[in-house]
C-alpha atoms as a PDB file:
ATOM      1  CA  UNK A   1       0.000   0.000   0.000  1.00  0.00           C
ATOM      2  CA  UNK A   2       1.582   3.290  -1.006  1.00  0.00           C
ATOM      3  CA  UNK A   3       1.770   6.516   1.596  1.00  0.00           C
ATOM      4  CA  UNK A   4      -1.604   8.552   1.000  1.00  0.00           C
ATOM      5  CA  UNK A   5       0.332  11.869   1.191  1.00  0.00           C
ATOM      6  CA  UNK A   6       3.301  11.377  -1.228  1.00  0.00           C
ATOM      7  CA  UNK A   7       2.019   8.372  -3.065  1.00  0.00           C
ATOM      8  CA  UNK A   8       5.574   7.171  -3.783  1.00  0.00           C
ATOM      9  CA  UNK A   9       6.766   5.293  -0.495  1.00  0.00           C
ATOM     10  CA  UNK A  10       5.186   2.270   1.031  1.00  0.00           C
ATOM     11  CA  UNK A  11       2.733   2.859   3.741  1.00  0.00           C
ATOM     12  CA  UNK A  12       4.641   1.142   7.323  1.00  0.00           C
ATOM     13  CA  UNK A  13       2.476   3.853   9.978  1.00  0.00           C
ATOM     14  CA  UNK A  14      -1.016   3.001   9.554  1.00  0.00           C
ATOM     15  CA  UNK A  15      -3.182   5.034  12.219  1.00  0.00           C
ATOM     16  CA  UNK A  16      -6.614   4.616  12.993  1.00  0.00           C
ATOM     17  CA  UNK A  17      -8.159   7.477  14.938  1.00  0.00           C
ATOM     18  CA  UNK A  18     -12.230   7.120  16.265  1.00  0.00           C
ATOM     19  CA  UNK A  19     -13.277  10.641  17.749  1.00  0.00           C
ATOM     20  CA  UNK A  20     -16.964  11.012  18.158  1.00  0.00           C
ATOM     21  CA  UNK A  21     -18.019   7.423  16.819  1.00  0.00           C
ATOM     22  CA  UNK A  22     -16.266   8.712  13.562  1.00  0.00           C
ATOM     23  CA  UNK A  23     -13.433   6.349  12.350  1.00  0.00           C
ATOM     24  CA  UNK A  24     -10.735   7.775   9.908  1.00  0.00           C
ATOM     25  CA  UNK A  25      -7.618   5.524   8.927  1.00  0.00           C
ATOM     26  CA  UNK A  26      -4.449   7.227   7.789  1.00  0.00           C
ATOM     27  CA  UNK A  27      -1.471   5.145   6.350  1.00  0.00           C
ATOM     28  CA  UNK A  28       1.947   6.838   5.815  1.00  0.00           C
ATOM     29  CA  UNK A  29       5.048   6.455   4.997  1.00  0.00           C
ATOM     30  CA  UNK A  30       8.089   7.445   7.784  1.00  0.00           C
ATOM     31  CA  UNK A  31       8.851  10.378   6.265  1.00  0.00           C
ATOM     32  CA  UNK A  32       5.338  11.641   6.049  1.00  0.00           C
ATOM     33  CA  UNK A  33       4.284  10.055   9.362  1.00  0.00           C
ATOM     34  CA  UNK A  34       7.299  12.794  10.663  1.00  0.00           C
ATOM     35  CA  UNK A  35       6.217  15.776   9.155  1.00  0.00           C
ATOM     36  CA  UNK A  36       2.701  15.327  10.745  1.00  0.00           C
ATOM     37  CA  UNK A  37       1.941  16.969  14.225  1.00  0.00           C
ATOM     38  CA  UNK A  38      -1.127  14.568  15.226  1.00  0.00           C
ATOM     39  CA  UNK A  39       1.487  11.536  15.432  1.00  0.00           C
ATOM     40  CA  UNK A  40       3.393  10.470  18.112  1.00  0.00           C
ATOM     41  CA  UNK A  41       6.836   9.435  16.947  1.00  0.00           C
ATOM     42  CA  UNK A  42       8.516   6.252  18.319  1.00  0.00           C
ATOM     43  CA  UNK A  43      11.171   3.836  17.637  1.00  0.00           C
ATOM     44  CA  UNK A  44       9.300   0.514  15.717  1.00  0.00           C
ATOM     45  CA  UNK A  45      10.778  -2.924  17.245  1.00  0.00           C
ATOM     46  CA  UNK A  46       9.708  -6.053  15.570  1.00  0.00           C
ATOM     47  CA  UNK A  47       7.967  -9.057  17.087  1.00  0.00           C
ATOM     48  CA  UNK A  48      11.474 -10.642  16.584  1.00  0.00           C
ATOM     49  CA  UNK A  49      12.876  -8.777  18.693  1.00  0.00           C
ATOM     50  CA  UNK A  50       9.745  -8.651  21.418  1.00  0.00           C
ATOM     51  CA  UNK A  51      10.367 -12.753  21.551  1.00  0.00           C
ATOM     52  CA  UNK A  52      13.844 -12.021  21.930  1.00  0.00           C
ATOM     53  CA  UNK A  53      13.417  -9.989  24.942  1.00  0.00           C
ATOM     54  CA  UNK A  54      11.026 -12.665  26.322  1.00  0.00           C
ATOM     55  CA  UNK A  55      13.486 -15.521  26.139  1.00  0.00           C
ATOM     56  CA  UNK A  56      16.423 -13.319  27.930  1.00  0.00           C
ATOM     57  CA  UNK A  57      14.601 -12.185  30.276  1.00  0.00           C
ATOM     58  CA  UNK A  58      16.048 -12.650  33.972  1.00  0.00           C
ATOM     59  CA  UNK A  59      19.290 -14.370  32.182  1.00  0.00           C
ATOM     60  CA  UNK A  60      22.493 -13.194  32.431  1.00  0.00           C
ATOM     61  CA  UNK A  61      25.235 -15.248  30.452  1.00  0.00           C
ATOM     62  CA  UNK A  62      27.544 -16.597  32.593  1.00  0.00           C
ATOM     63  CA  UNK A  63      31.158 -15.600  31.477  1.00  0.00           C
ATOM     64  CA  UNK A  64      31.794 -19.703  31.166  1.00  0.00           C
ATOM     65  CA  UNK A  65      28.337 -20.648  29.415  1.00  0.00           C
ATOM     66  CA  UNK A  66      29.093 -21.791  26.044  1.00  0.00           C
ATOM     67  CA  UNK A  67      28.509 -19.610  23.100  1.00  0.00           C
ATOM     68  CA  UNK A  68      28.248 -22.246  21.151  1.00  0.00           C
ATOM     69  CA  UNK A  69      24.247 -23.222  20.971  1.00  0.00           C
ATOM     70  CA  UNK A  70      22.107 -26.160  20.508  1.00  0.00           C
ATOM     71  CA  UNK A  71      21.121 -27.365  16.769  1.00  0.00           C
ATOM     72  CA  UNK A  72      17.946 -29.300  15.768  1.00  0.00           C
ATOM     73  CA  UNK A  73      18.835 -32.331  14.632  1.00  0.00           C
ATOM     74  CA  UNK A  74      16.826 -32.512  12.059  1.00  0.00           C
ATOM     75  CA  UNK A  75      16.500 -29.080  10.047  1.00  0.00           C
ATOM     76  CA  UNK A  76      20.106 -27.960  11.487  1.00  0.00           C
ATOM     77  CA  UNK A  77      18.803 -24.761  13.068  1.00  0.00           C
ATOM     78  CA  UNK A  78      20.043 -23.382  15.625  1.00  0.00           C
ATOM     79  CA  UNK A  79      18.602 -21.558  18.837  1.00  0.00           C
ATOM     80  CA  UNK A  80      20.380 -18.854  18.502  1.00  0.00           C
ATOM     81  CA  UNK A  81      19.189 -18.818  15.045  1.00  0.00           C
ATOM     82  CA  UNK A  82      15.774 -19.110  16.166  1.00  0.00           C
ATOM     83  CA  UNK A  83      15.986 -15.889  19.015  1.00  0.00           C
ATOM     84  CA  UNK A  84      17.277 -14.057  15.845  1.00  0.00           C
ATOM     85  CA  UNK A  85      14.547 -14.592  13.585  1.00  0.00           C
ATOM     86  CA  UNK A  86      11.468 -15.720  15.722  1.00  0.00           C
ATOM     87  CA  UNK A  87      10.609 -18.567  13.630  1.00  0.00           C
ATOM     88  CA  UNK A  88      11.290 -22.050  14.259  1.00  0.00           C
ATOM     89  CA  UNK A  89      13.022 -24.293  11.185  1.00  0.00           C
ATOM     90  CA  UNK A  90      10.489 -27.099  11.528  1.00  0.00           C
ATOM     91  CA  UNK A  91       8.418 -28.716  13.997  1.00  0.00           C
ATOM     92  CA  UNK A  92      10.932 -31.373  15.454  1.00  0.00           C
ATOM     93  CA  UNK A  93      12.582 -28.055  16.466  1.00  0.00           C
ATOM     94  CA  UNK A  94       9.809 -28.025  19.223  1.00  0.00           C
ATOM     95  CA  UNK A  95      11.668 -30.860  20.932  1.00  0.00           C
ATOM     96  CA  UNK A  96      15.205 -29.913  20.172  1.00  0.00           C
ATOM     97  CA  UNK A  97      14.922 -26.771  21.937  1.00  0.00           C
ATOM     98  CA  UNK A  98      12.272 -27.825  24.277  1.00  0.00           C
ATOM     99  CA  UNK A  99      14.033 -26.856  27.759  1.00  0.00           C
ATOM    100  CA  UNK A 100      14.548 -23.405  26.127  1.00  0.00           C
ATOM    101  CA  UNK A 101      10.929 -22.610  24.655  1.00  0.00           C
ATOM    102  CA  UNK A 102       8.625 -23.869  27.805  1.00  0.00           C
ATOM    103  CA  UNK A 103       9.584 -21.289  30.080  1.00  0.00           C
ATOM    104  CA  UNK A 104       9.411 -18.464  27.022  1.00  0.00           C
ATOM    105  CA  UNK A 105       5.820 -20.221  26.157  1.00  0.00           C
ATOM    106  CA  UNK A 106       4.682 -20.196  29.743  1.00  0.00           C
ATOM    107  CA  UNK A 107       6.294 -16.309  30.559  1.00  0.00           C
ATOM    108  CA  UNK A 108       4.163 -15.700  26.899  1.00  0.00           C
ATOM    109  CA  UNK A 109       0.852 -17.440  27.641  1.00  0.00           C
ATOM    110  CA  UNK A 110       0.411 -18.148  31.088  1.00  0.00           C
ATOM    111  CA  UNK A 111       0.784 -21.892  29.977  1.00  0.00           C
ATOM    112  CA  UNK A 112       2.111 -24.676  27.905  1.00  0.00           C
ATOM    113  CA  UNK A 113      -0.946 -26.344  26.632  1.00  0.00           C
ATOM    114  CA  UNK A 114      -2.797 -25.455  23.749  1.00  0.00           C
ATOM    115  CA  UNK A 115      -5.830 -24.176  25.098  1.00  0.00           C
ATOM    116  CA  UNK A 116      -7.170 -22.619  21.962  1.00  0.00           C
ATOM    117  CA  UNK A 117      -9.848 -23.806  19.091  1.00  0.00           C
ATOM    118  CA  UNK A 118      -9.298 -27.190  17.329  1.00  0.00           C
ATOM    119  CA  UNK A 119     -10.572 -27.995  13.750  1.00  0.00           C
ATOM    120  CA  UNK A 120     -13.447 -29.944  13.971  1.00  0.00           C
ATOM    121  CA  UNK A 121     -12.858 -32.385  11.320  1.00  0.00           C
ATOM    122  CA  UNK A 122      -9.067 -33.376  12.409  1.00  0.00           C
ATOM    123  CA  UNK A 123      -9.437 -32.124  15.957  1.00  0.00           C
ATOM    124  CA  UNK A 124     -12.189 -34.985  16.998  1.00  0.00           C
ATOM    125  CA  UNK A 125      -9.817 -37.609  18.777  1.00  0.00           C
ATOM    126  CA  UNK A 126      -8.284 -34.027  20.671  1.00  0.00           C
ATOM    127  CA  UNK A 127     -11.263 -32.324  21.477  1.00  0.00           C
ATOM    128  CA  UNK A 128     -11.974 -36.089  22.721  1.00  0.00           C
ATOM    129  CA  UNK A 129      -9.150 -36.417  24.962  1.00  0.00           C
ATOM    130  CA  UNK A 130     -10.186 -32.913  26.688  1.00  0.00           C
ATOM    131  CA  UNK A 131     -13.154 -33.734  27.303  1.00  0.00           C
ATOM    132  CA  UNK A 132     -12.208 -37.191  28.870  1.00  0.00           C
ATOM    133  CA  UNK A 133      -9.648 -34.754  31.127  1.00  0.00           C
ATOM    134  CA  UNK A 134     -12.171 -32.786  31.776  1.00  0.00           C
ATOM    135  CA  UNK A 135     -14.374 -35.585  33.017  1.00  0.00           C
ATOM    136  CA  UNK A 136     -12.019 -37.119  35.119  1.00  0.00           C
ATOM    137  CA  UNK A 137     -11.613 -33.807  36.946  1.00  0.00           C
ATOM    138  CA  UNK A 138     -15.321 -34.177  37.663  1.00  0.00           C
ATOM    139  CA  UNK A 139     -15.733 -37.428  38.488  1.00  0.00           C
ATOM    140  CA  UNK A 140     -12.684 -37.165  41.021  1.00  0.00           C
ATOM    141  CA  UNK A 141     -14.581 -34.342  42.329  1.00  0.00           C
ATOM    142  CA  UNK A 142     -17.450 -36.189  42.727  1.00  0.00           C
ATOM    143  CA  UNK A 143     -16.069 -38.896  44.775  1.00  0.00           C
ATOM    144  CA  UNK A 144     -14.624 -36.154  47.073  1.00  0.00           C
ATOM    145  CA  UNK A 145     -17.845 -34.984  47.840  1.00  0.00           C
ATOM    146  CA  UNK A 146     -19.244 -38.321  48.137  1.00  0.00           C
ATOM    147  CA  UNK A 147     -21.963 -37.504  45.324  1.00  0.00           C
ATOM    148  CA  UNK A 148     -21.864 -41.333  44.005  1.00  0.00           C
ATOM    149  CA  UNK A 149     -24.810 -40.817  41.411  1.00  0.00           C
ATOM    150  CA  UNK A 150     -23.438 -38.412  40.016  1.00  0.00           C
ATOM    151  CA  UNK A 151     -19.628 -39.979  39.872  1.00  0.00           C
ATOM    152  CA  UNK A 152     -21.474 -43.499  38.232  1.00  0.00           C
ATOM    153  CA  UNK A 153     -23.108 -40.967  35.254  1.00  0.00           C
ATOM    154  CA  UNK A 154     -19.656 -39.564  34.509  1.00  0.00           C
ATOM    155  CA  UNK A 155     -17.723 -43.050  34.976  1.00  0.00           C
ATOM    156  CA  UNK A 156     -19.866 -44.589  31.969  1.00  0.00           C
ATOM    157  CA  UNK A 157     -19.737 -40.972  30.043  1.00  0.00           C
ATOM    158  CA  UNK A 158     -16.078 -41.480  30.281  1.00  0.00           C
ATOM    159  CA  UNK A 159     -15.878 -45.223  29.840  1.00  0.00           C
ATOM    160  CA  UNK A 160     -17.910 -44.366  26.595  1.00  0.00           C
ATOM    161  CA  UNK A 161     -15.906 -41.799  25.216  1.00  0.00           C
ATOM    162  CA  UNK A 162     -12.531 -44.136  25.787  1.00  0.00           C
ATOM    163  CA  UNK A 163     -14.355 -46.525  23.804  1.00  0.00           C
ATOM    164  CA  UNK A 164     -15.243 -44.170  20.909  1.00  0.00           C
ATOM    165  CA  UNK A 165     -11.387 -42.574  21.043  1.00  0.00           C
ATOM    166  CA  UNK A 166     -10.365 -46.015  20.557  1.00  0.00           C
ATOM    167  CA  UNK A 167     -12.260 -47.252  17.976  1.00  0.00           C
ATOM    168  CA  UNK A 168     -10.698 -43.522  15.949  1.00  0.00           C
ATOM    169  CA  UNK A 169     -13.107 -41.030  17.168  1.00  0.00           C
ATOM    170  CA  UNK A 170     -16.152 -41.531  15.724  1.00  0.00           C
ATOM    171  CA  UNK A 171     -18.195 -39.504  18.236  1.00  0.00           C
ATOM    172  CA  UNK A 172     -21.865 -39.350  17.236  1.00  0.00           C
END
C-alpha cells in the first residue's frame, strides 16, 4: 500500500483514529508520518525482537556458558538462530529446543498447553481427549464430595468416550 500523502513510499504507519463514533484511517510512509503533528513518533521494534526480549529475560550469560548453541537435529537450526529470527526451522525443532521454549511459552501465555480452538474435522480424537480430562476432573470431584450418582453418570460418560477414542473417534 503506497503513503496517501506522497504516493511514492510504502505505507509502514497506519493510524486509525475514532473521535466522536467517527473512524478515519491514515497510512503513511516514515517520512510523512514525521512531518505530521497529530502523530506520536517512536522507535518501531519487531515481534522478533519482542520474543527475543522474552526468552532473555532474567538471564544473564555466565562468562563460562558456552557460546556455542544447541542445533535441531533434524533441520540444522540453531537456537540462537531461532531468538534471531522468531521462527522455528520445523516442527521437530519443538523438541530440540524444548528446555529453552517452555519457560518463554509459559512467561508468553500463562501456559504450555494449547488451550485454543481445534478444527473440527481433524481435531475430533483431541477435542476427545479434553473432554475425557475434563471428566475425570469431575468425576474425582465427585467422589470427594461423596456424590456417588453423580460420579457413576460420569464413569460410563467417560468409559464411553474411551471406547469411541479407541475405535478412531467416531463420536456421534
Amino acid at each position: 500500500m503506497l503513503c496517501q500523502e506522497c504516493q511514492q513510499r510504502q505505507a509502514s504507519v497506519h493510524l486509525t483514529k475514532i473521535i466522536n463514533n467517527h473512524k478515519t484511517e491514515v497510512h503513511l510512509c516514515e517520512e510523512c508520518a514525521r512531518k505530521r503533528d497529530d502523530i506520536i513518533s517512536f522507535t518501531p521494534f519487531s515481534v522478533n525482537d519482542l520474543l527475543a526480549s522474552f526468552m532473555d529475560l532474567g538471564k544473564a550469560p555466565a562468562p563460562y556458558e558456552k557460546t556455542v548453541s544447541e542445533t535441531c537435529p533434524f533441520c540444522g537450526m540453531s537456537y540462537q538462530q531461532f531468538k534471531k529470527s522468531g521462527l522455528l526451522g520445523c516442527r521437530e525443532c519443538y523438541d530440540a529446543f524444548n528446555s529453552k521454549l517452555l519457560p518463554v511459552l509459559h512467561r508468553l501465555q500463562g501456559r504450555t498447553e494449547h488451550s485454543g480452538k481445534v478444527p473440527r474435522r481433524s481435531g475430533m480424537g483431541i477435542l476427545m481427549r479434553k473432554e475425557i480430562s475434563r471428566l475425570k476432573s469431575e468425576l474425582k470431584k465427585a467422589v470427594d464430595t461423596e456424590a456417588f450418582e453423580k460420579a457413576a453418570e460420569l464413569r460410563d460418560r467417560l468409559k464411553e468416550l474411551e471406547r469411541q477414542l479407541s475405535r478412531g473417534g467416531d463420536a456421534g
